[in-house]
PDB file of N, CA and C in Angstrom:
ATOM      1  N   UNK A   1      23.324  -1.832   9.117  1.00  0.00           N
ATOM      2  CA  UNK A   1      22.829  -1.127   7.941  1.00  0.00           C
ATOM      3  C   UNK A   1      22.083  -2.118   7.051  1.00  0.00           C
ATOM      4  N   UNK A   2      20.606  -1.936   6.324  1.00  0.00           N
ATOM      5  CA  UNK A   2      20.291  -2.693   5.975  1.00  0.00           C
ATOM      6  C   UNK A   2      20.997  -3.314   4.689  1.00  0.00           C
ATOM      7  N   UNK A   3      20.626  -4.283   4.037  1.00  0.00           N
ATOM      8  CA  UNK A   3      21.473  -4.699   2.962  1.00  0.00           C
ATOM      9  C   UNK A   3      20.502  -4.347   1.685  1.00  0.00           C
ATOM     10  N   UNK A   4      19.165  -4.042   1.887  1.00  0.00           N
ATOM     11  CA  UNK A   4      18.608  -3.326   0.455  1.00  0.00           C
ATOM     12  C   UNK A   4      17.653  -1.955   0.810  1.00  0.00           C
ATOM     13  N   UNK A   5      17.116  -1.698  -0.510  1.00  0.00           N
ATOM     14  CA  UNK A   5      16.278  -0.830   0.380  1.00  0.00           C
ATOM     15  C   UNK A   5      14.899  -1.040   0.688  1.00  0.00           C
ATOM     16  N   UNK A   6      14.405  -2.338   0.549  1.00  0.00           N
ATOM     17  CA  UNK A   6      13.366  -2.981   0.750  1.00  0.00           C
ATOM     18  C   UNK A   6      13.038  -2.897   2.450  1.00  0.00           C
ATOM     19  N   UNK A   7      14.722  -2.844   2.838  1.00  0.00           N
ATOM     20  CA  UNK A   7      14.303  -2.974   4.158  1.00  0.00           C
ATOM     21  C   UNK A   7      14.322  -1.726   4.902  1.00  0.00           C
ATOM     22  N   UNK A   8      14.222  -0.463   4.210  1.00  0.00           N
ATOM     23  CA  UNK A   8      14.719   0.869   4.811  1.00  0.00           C
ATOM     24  C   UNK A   8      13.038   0.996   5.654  1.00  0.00           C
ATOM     25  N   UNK A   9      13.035   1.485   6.775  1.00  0.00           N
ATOM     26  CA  UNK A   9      11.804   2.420   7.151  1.00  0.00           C
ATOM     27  C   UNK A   9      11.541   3.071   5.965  1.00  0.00           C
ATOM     28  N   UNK A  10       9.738   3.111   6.112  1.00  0.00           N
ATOM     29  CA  UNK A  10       9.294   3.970   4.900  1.00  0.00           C
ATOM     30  C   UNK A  10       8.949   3.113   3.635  1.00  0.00           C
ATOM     31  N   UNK A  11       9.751   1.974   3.166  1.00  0.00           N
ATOM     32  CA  UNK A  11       9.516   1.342   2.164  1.00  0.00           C
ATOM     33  C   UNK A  11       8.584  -0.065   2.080  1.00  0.00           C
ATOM     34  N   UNK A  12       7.564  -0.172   1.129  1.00  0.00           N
ATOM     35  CA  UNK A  12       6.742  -1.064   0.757  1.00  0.00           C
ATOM     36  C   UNK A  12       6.970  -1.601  -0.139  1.00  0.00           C
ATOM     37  N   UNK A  13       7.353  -3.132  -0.615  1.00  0.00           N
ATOM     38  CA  UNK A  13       7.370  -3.855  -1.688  1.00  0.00           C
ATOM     39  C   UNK A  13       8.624  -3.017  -2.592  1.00  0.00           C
ATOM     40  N   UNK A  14       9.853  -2.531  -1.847  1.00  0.00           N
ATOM     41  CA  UNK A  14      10.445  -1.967  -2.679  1.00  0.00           C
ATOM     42  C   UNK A  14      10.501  -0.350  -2.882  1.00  0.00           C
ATOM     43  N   UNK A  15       9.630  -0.186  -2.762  1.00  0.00           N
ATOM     44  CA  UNK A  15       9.274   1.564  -2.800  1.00  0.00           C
ATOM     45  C   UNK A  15       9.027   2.496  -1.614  1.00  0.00           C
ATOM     46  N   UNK A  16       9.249   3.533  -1.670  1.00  0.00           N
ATOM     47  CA  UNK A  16       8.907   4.579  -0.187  1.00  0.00           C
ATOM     48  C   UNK A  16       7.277   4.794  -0.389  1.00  0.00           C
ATOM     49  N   UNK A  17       6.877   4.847   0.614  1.00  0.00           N
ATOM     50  CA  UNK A  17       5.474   4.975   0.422  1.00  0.00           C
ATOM     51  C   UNK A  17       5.622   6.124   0.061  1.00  0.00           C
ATOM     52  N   UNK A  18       6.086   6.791  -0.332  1.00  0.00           N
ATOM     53  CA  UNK A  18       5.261   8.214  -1.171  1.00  0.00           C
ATOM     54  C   UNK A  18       5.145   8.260  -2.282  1.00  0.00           C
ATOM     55  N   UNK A  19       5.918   7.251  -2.907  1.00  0.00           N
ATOM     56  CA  UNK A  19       5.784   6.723  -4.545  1.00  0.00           C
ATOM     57  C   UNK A  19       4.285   6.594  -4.819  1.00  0.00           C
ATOM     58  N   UNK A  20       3.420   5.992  -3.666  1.00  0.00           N
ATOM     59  CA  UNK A  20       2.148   5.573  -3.628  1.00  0.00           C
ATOM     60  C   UNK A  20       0.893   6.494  -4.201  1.00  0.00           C
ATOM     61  N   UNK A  21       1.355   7.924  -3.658  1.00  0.00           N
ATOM     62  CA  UNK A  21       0.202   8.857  -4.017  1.00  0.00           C
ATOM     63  C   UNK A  21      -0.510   8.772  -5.392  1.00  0.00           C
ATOM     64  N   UNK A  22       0.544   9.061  -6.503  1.00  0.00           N
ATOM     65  CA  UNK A  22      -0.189   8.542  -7.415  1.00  0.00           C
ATOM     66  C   UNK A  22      -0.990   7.462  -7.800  1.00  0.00           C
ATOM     67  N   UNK A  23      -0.745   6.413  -7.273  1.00  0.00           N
ATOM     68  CA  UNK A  23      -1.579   5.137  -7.750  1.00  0.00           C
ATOM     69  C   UNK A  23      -2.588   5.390  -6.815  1.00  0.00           C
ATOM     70  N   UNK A  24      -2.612   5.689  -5.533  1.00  0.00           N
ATOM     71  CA  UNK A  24      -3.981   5.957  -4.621  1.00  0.00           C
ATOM     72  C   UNK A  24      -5.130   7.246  -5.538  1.00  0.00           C
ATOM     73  N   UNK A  25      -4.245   8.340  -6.223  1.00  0.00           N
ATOM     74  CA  UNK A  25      -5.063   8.812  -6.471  1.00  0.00           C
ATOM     75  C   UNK A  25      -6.053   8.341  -8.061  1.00  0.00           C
ATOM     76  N   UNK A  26      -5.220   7.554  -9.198  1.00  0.00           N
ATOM     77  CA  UNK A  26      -5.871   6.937 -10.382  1.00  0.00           C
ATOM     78  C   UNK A  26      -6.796   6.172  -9.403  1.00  0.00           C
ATOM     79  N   UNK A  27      -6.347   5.415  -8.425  1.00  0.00           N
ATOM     80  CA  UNK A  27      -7.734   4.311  -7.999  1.00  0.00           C
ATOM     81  C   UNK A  27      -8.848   5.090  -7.849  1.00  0.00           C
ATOM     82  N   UNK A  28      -8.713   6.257  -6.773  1.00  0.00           N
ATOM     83  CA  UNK A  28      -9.803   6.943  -6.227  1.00  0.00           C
ATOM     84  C   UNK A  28     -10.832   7.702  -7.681  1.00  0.00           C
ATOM     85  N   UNK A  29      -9.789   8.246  -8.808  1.00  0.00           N
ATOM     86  CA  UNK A  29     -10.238   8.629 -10.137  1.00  0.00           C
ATOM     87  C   UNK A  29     -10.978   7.564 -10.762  1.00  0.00           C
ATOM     88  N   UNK A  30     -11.083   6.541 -10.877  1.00  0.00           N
ATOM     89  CA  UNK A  30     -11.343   5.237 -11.356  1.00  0.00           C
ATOM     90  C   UNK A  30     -12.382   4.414 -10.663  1.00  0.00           C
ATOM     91  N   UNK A  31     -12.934   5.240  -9.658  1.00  0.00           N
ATOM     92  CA  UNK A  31     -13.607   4.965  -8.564  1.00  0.00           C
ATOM     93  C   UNK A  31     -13.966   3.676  -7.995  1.00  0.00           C
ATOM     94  N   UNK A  32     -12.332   3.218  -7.476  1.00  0.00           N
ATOM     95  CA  UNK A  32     -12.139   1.576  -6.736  1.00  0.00           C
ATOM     96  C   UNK A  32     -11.224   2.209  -5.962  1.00  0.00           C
ATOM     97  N   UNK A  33     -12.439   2.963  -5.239  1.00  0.00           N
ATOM     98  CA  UNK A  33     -12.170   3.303  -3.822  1.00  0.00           C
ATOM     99  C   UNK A  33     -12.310   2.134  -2.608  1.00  0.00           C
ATOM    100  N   UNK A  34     -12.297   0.923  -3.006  1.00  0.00           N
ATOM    101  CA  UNK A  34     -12.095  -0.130  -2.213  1.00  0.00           C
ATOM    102  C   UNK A  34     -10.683  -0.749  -2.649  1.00  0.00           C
ATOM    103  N   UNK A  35     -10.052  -0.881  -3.297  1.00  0.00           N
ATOM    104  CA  UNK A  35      -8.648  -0.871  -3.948  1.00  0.00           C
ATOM    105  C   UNK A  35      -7.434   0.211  -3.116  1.00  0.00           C
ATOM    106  N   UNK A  36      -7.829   1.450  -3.646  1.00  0.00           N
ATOM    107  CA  UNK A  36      -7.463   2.399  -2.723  1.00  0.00           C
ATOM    108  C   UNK A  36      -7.359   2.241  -1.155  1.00  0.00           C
ATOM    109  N   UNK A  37      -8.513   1.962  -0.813  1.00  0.00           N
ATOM    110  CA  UNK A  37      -8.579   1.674   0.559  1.00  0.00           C
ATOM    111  C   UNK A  37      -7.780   0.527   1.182  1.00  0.00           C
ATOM    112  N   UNK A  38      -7.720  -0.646   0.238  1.00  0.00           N
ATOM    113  CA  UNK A  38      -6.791  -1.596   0.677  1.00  0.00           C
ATOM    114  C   UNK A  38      -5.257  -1.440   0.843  1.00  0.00           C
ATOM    115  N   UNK A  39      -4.865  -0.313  -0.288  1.00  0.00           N
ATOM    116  CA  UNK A  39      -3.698  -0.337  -0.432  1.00  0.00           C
ATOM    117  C   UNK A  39      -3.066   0.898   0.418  1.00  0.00           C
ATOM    118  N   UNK A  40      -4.084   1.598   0.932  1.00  0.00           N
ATOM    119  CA  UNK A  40      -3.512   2.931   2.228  1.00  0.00           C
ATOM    120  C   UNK A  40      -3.766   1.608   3.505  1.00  0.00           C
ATOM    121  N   UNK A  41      -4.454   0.985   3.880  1.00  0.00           N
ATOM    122  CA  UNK A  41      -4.542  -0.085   4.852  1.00  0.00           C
ATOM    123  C   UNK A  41      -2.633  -0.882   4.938  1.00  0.00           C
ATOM    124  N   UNK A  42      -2.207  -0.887   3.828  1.00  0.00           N
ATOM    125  CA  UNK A  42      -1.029  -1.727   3.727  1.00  0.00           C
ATOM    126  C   UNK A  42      -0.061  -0.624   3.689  1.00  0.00           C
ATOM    127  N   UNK A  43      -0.186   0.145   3.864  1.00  0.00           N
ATOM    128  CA  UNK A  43       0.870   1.323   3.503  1.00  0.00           C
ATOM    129  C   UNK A  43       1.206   2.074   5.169  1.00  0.00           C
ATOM    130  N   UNK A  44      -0.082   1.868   5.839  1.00  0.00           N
ATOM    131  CA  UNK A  44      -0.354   2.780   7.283  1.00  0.00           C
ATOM    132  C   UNK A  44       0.964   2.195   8.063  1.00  0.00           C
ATOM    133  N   UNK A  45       1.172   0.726   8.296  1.00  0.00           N
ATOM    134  CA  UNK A  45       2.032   0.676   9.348  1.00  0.00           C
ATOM    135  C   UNK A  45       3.644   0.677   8.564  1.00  0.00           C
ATOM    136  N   UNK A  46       4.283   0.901   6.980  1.00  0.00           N
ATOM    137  CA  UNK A  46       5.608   1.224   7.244  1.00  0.00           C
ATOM    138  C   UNK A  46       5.326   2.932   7.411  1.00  0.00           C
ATOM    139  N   UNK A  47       4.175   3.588   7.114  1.00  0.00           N
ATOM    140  CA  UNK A  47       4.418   4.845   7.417  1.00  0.00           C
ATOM    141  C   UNK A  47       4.681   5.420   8.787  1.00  0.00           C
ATOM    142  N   UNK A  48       4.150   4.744   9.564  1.00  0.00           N
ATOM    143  CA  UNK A  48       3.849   4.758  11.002  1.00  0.00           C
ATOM    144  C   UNK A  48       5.404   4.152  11.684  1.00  0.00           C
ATOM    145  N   UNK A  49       6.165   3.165  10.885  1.00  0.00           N
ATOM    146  CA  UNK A  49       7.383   2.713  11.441  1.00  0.00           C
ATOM    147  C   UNK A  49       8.492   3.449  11.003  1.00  0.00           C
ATOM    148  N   UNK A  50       8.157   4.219  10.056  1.00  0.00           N
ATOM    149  CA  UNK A  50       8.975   5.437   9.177  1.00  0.00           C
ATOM    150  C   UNK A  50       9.326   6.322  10.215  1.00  0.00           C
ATOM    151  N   UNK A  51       8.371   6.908  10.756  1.00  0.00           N
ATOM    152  CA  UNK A  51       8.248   7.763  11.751  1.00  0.00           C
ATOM    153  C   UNK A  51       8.954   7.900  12.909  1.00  0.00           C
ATOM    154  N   UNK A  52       8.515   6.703  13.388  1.00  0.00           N
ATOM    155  CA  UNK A  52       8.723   6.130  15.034  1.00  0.00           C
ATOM    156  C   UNK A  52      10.720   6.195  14.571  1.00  0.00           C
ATOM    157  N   UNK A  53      11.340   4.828  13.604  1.00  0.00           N
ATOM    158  CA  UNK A  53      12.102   4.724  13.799  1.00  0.00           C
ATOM    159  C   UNK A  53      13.146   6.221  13.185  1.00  0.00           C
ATOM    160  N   UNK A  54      12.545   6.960  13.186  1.00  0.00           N
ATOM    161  CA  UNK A  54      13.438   8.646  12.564  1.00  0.00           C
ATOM    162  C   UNK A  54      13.478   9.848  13.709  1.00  0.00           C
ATOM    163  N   UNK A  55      12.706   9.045  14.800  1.00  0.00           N
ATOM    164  CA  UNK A  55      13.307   9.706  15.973  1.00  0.00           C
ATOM    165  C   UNK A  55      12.248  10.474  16.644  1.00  0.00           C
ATOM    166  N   UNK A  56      11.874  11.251  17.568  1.00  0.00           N
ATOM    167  CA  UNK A  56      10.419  11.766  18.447  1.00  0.00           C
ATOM    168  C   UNK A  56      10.416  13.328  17.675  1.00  0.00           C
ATOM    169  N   UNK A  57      10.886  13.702  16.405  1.00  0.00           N
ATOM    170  CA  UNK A  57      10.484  14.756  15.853  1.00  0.00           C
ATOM    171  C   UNK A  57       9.846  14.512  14.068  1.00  0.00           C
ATOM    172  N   UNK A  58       9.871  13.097  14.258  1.00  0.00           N
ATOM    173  CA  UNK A  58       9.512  13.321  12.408  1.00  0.00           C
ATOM    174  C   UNK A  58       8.146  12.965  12.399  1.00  0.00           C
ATOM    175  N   UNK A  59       7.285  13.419  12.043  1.00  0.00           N
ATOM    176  CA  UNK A  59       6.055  13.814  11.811  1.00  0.00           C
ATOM    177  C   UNK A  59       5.140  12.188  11.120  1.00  0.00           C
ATOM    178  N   UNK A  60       3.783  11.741  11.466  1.00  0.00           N
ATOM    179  CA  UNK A  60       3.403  10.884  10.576  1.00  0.00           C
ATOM    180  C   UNK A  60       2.562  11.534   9.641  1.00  0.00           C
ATOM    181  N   UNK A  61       3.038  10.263   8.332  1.00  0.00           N
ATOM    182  CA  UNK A  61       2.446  11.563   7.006  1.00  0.00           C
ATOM    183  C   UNK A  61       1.026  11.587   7.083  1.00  0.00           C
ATOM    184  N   UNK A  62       0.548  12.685   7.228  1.00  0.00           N
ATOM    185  CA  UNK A  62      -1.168  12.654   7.451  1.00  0.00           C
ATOM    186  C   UNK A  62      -1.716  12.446   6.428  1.00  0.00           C
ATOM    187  N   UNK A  63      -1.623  12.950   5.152  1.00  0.00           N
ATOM    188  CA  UNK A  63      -2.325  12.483   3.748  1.00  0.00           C
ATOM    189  C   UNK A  63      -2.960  11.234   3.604  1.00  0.00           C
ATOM    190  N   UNK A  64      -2.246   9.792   3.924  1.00  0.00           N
ATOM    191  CA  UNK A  64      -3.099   8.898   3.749  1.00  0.00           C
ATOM    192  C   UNK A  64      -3.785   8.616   4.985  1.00  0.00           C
ATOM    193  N   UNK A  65      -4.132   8.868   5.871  1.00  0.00           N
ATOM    194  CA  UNK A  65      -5.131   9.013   6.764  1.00  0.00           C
ATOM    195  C   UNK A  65      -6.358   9.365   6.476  1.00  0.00           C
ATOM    196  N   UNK A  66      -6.272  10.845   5.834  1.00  0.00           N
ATOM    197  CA  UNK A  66      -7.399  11.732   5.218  1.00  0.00           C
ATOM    198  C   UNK A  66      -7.606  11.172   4.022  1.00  0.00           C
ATOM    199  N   UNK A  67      -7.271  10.398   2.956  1.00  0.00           N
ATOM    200  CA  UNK A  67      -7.889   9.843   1.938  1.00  0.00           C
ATOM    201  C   UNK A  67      -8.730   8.269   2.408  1.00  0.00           C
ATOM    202  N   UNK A  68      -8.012   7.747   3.494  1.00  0.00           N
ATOM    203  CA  UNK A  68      -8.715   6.246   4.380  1.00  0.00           C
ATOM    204  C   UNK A  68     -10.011   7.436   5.036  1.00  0.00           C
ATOM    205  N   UNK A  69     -10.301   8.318   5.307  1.00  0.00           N
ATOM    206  CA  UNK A  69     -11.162   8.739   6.263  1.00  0.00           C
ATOM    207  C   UNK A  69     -11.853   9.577   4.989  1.00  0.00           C
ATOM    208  N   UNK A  70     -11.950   9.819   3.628  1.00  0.00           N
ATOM    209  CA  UNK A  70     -12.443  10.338   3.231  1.00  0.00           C
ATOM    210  C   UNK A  70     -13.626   9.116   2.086  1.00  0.00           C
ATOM    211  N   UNK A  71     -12.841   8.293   2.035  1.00  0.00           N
ATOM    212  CA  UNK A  71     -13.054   6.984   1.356  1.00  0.00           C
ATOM    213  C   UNK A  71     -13.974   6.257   2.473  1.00  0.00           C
ATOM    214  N   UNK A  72     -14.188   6.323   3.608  1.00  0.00           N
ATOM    215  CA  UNK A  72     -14.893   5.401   4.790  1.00  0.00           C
ATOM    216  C   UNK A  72     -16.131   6.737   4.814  1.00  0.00           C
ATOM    217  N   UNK A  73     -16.043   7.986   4.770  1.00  0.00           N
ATOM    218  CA  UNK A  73     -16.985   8.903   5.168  1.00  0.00           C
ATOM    219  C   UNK A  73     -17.814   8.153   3.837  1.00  0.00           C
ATOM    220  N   UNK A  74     -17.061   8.700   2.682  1.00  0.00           N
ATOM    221  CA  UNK A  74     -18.182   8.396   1.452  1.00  0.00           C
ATOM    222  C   UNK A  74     -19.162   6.783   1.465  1.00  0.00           C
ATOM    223  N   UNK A  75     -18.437   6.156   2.039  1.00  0.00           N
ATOM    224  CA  UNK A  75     -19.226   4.494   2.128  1.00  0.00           C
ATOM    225  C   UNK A  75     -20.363   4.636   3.089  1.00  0.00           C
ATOM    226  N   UNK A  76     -20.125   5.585   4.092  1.00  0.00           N
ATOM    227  CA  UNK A  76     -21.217   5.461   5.188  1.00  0.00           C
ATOM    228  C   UNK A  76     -20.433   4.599   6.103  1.00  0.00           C
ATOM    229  N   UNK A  77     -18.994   4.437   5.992  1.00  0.00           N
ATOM    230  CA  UNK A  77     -18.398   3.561   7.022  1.00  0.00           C
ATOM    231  C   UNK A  77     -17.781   4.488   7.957  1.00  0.00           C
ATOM    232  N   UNK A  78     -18.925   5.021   9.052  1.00  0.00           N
ATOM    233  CA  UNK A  78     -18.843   6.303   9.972  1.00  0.00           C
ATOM    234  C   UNK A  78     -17.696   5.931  11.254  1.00  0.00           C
ATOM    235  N   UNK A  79     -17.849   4.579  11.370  1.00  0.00           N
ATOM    236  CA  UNK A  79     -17.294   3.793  13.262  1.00  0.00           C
ATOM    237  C   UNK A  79     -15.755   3.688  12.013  1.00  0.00           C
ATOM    238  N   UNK A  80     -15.377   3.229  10.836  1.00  0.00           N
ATOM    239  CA  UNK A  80     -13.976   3.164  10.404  1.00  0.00           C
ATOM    240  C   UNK A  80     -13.800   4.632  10.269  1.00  0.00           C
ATOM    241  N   UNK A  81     -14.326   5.517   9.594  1.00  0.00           N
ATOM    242  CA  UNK A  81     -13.455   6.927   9.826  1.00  0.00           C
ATOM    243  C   UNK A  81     -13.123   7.286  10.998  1.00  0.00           C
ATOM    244  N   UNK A  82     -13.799   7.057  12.192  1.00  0.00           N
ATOM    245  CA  UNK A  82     -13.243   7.490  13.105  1.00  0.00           C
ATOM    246  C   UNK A  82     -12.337   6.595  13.656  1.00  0.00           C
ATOM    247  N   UNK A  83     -12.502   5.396  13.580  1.00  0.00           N
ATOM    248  CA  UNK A  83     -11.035   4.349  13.847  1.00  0.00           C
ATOM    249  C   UNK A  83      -9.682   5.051  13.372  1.00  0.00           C
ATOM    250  N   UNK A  84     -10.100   5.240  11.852  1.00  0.00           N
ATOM    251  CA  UNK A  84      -8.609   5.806  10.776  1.00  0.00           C
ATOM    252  C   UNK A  84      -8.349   6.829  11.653  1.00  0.00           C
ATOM    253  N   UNK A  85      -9.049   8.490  12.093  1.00  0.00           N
ATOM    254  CA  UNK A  85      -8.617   9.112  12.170  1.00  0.00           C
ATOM    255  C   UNK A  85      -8.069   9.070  13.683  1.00  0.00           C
ATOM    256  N   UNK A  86      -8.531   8.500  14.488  1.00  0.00           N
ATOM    257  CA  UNK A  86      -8.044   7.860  16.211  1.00  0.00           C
ATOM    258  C   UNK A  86      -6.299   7.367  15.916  1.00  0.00           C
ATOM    259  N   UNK A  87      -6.482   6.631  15.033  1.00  0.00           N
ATOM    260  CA  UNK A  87      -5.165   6.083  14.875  1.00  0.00           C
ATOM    261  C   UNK A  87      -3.908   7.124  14.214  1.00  0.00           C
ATOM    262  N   UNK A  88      -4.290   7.450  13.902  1.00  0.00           N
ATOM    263  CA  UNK A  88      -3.650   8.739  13.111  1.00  0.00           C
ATOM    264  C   UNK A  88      -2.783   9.459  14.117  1.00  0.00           C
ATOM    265  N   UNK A  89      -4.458  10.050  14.699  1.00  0.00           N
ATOM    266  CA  UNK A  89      -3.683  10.783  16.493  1.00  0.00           C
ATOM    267  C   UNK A  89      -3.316  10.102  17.295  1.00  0.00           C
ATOM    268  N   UNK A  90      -3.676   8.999  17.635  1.00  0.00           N
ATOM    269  CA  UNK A  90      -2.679   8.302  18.251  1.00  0.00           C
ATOM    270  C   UNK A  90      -0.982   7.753  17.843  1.00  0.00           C
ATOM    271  N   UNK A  91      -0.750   7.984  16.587  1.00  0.00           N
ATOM    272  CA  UNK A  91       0.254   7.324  16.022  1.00  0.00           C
ATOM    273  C   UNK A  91       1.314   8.297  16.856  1.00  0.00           C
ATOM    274  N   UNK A  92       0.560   9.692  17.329  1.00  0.00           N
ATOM    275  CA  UNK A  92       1.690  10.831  17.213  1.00  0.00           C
ATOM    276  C   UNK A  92       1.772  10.500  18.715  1.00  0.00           C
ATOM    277  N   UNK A  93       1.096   9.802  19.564  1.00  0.00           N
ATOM    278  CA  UNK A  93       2.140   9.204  21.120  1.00  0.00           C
ATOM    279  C   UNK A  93       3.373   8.971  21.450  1.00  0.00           C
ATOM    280  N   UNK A  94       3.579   8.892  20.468  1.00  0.00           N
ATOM    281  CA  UNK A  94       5.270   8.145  20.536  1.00  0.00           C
ATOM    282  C   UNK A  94       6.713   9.132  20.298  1.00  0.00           C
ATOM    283  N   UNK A  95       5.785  10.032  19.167  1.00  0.00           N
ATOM    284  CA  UNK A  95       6.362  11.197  19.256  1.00  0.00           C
ATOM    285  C   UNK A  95       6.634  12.608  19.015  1.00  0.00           C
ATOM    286  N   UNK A  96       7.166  13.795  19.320  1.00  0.00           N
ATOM    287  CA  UNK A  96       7.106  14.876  19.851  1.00  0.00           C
ATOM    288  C   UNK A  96       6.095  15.916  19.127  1.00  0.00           C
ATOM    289  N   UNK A  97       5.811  14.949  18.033  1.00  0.00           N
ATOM    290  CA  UNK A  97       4.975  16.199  17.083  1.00  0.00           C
ATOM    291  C   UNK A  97       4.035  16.275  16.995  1.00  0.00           C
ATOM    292  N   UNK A  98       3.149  17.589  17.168  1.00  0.00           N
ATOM    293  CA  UNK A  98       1.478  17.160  17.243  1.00  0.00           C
ATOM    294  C   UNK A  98       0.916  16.983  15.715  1.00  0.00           C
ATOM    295  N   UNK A  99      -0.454  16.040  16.018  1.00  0.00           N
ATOM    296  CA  UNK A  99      -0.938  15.495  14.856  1.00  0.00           C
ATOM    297  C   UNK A  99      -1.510  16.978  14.139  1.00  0.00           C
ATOM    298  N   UNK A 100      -1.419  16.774  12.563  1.00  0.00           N
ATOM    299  CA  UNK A 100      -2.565  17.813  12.220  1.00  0.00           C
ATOM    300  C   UNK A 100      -3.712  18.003  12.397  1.00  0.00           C
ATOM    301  N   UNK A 101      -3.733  19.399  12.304  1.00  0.00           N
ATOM    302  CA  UNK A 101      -5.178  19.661  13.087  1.00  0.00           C
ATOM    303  C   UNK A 101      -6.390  19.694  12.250  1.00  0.00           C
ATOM    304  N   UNK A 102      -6.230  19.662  11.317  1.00  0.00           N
ATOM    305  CA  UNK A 102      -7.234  19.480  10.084  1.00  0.00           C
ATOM    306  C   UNK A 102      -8.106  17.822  10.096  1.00  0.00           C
ATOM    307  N   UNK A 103      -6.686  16.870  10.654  1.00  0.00           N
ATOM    308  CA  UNK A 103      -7.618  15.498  11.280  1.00  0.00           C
ATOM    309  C   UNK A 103      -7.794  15.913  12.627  1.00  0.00           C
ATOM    310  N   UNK A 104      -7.048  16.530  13.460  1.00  0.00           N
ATOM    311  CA  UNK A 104      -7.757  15.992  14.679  1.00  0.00           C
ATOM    312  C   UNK A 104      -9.476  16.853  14.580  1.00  0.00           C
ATOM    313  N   UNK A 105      -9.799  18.194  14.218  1.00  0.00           N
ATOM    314  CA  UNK A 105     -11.151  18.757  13.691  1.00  0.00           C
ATOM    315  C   UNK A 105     -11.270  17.666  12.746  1.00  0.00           C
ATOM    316  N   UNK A 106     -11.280  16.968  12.269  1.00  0.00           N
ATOM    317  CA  UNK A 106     -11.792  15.896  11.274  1.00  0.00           C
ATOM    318  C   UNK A 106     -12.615  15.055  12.347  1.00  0.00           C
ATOM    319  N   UNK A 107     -12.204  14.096  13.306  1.00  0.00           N
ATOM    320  CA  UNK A 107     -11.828  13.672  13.964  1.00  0.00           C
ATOM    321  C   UNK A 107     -13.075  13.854  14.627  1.00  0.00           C
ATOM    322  N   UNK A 108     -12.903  14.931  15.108  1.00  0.00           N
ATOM    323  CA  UNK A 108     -13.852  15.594  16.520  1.00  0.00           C
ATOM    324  C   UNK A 108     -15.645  16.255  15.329  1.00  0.00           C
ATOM    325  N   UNK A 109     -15.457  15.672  14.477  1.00  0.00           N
ATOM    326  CA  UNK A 109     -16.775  16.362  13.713  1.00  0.00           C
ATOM    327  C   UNK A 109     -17.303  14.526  13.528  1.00  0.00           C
ATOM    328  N   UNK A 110     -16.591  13.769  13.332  1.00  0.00           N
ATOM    329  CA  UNK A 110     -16.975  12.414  13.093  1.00  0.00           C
ATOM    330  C   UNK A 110     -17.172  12.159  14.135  1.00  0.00           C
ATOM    331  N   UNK A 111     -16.571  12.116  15.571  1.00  0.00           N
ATOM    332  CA  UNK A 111     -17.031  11.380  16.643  1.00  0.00           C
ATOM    333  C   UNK A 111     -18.695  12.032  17.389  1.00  0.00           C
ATOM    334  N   UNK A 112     -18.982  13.768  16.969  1.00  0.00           N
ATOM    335  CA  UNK A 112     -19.690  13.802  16.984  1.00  0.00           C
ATOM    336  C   UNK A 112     -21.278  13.356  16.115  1.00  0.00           C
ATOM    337  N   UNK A 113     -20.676  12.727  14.847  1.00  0.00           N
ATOM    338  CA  UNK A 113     -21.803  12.594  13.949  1.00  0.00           C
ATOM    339  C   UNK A 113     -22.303  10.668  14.802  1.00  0.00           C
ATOM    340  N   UNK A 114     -21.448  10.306  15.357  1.00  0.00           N
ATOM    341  CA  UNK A 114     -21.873   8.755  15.856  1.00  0.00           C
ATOM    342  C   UNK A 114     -22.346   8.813  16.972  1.00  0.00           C
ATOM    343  N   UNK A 115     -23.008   9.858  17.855  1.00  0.00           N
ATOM    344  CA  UNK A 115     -23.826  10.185  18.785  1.00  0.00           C
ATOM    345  C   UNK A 115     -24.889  10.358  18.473  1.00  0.00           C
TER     346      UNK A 115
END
């Protein structure tokens, strides 16, 4: 059992990443949407280990995916939205739950715009 909760799945610097939404969204309001972007970049893999270690039915949280892929569309950074959203669907390999479909059609409209 861990000895704080720093070390629980899910938690960053102390906090569950869902504490995060708000501060992702003042950045994006504040428009340091490169701030934002750094700090869903640092957030992706305890969300992703949140997941994995809660067993082949708990879902990865799609929200910060779609704000990394909405933040890369607006830059013109076309080859990273579709990285973000690849990874996303791929995160859900591991387990039983399918990704949302709102990214994977996300997804499949970006890979066609890089043709």
């Amino acid at each position: 059992m861990p000895s704080n909760l720093t070390e629980l799945p899910g938690n960053f610097d102390g906090r569950h990443f869902s504490t995060y939404v708000d501060q992702v969204k003042t950045l994006r309001r504040l428009k340091r949407d490169d701030c934002a972007a750094a700090l869903l970049l640092r957030l992706l893999p305890v969300i992703e280990e949140e997941a994995v270690s809660r067993g082949p039915r708990w879902p990865v949280a799609p929200w910060y995916y779609e704000q990394l892929a909405i933040i890369y569309k607006k830059a013109k950074r076309f080859e990273d939205e579709v990285g973000i959203l690849k990874r996303y669907v791929d995160a859900h390999a591991c387990i039983e739950e399918k990704p949302f479909e709102k990214l994977v059609q996300r997804l499949q409209k970006a890979e066609l715009g890089l043709r």
